[in-house]
Protein backbone atom coordinates (compact mmCIF):
# COMPACT_ATOMS: atom_id res chain seq x y z
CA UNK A 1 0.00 0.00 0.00
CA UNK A 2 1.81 3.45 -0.97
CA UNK A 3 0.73 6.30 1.01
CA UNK A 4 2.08 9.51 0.05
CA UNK A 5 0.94 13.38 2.38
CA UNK A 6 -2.77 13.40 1.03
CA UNK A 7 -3.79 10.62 2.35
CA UNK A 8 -7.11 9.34 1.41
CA UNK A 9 -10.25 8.22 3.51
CA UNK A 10 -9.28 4.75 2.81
CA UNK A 11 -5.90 5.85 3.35
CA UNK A 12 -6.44 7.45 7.04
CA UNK A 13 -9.07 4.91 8.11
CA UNK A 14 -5.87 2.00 7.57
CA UNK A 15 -4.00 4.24 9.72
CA UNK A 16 -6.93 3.53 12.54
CA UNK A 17 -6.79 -0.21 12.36
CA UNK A 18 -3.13 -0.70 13.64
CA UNK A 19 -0.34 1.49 14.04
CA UNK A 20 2.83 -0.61 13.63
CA UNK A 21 1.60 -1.85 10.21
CA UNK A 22 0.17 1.39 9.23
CA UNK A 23 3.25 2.93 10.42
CA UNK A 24 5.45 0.88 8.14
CA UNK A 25 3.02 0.63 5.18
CA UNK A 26 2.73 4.95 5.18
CA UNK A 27 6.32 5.44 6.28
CA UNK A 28 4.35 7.91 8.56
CA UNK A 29 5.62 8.32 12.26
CA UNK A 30 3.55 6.93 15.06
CA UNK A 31 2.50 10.56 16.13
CA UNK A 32 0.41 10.41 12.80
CA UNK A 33 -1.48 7.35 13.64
CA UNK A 34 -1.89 8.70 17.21
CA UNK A 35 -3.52 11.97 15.85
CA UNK A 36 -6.00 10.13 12.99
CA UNK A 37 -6.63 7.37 15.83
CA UNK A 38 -7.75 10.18 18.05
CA UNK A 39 -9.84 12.01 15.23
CA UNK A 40 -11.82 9.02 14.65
CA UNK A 41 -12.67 8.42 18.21
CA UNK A 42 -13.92 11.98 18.43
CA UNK A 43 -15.75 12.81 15.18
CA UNK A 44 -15.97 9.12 13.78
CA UNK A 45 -15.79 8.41 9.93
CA UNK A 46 -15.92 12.38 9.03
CA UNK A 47 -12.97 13.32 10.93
CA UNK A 48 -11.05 10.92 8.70
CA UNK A 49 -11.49 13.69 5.98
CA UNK A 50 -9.01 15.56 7.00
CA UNK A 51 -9.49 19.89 8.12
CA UNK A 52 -8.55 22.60 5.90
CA UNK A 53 -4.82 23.17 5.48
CA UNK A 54 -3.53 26.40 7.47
CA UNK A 55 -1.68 28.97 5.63
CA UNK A 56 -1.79 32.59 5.35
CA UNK A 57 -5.46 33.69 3.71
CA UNK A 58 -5.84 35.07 -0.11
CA UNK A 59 -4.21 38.38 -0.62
CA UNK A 60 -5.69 38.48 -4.08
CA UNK A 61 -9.15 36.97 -3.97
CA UNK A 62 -12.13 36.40 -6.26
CA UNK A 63 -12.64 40.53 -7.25
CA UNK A 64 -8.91 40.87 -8.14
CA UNK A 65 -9.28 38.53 -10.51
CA UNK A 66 -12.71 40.28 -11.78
CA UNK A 67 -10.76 43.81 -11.83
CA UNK A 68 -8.13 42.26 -14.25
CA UNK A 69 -10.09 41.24 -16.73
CA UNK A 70 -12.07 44.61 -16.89
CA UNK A 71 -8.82 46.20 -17.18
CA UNK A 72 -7.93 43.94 -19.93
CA UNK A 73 -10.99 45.58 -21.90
CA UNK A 74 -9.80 48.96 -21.06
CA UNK A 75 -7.09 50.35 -23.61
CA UNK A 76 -3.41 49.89 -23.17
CA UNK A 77 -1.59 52.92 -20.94
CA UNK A 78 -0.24 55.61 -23.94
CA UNK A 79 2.29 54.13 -25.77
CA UNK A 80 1.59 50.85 -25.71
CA UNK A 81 -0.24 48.21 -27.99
CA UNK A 82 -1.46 45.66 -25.60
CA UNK A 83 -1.30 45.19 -22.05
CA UNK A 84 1.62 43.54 -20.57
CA UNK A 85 2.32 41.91 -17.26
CA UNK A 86 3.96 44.71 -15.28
CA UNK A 87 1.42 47.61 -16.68
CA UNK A 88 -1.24 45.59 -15.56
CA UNK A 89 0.27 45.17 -12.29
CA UNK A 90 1.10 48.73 -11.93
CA UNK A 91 -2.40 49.77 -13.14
CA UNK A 92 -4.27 46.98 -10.14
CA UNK A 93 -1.84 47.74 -7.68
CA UNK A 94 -0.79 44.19 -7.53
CA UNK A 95 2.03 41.89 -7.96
CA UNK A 96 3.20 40.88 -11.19
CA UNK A 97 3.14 37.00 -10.48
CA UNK A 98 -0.86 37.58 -9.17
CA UNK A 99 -1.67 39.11 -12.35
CA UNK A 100 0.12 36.38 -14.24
CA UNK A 101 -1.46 33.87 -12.01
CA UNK A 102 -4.78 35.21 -13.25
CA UNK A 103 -4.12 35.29 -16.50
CA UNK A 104 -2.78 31.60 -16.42
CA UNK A 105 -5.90 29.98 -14.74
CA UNK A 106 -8.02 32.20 -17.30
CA UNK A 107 -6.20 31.06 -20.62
CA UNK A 108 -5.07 34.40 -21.69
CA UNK A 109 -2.12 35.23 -22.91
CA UNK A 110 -1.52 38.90 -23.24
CA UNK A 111 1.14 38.64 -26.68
CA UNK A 112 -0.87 36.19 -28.26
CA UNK A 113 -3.57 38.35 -31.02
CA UNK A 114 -6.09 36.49 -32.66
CA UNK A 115 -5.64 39.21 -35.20
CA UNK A 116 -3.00 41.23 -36.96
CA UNK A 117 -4.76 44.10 -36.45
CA UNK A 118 -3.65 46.47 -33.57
CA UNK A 119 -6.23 49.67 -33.22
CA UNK A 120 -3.20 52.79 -32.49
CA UNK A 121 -6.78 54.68 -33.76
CA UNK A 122 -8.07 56.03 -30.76
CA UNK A 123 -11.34 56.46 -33.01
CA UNK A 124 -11.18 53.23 -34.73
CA UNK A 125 -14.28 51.93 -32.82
CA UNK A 126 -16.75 54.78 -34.65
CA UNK A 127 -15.06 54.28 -37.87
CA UNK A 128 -15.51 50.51 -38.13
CA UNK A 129 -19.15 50.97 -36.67
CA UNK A 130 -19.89 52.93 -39.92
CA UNK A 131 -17.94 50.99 -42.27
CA UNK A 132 -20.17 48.21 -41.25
CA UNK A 133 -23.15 50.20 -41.86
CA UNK A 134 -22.32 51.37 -45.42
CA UNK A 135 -22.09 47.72 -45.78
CA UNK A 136 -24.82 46.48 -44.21
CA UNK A 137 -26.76 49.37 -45.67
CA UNK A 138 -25.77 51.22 -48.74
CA UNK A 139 -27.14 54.41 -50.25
CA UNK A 140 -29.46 53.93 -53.43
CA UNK A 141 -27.81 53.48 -56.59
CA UNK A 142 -24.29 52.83 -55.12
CA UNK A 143 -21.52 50.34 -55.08
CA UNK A 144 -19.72 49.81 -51.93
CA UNK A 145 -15.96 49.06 -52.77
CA UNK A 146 -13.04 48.20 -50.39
CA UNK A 147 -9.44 48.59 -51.01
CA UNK A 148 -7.31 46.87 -48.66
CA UNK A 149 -3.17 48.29 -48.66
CA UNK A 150 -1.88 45.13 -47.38
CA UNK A 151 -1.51 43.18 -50.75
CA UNK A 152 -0.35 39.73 -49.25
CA UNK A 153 -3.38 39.47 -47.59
CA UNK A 154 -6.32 36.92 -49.24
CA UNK A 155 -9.80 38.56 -50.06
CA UNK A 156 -12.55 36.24 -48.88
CA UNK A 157 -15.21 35.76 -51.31
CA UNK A 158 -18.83 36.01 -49.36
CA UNK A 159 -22.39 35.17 -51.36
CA UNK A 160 -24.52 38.51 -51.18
CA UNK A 161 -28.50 38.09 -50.60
């Protein structure tokens, strides 16, 4: 039987049944066995679950994380593209490893663009909203062309109507 520091249920409750075998079988010290022995006798099978670990609370809890990602929405500090690490950091008031932390369990990665396009156009939003809407809507009797500077890129083809 290989026990290892989280033990299991099964785990603790073979430490109850005999402590020289359990002992050997855990490579735990007697002390162990004494303290899981004693746990059972109290609180029966649910103090073999264990109690929460001690340790030193959350410094950055469940609203840091919320405040990151609204930053992350906001636009970069002035003369910047994209957020990094330390601006965010600055920005929350934070550590850096917190906000990294964050962005680790979340799946972001703050370099990594789904898009080649970076908005420096601090009006870009408005432009591309009517863009869209000469599109979506053209005037009467008009042709809506668009001529796109980057040559290496490949025009789409899309079915109209």
């Amino acid at each position: 039987m290989a026990c290892n520091r989280r033990q299991t249920k099964r785990n603790n409750s073979r430490l109850v049944e005999s402590s020289s075998s359990a002992t050997r079988e855990c490579r735990t010290r007697p002390n162990t066995v004494i303290k899981w022995r004693d746990r059972f006798v109290r609180l029966g099978l649910p103090g073999l679950q264990g109690s929460p670990c001690p340790g030193a609370k959350r410094k950055y809890n469940e609203s840091f994380r919320n405040r990151v990602l609204e930053q992350l929405a906001q636009p970069p500090p002035l003369g910047q593209a994209t957020w990094d690490g330390p601006s965010l950091a600055k920005e929350m008031g934070g550590s850096v490893h917190a906000v990294w932390r964050v962005l680790r369990k979340e799946g972001l990665g703050l370099q990594r663009q789904r898009s080649w396009c970076v908005r420096t156009d601090r009006q870009f939003a408005a432009k591309a909203v009517h863009m869209v809407a000469l599109y979506l809507n053209p005037p009467h009797n008009t042709i809506v062309l668009s001529v796109d500077e980057k040559p290496r890129i490949q025009a789409l083809e899309r079915k109209t109507g």
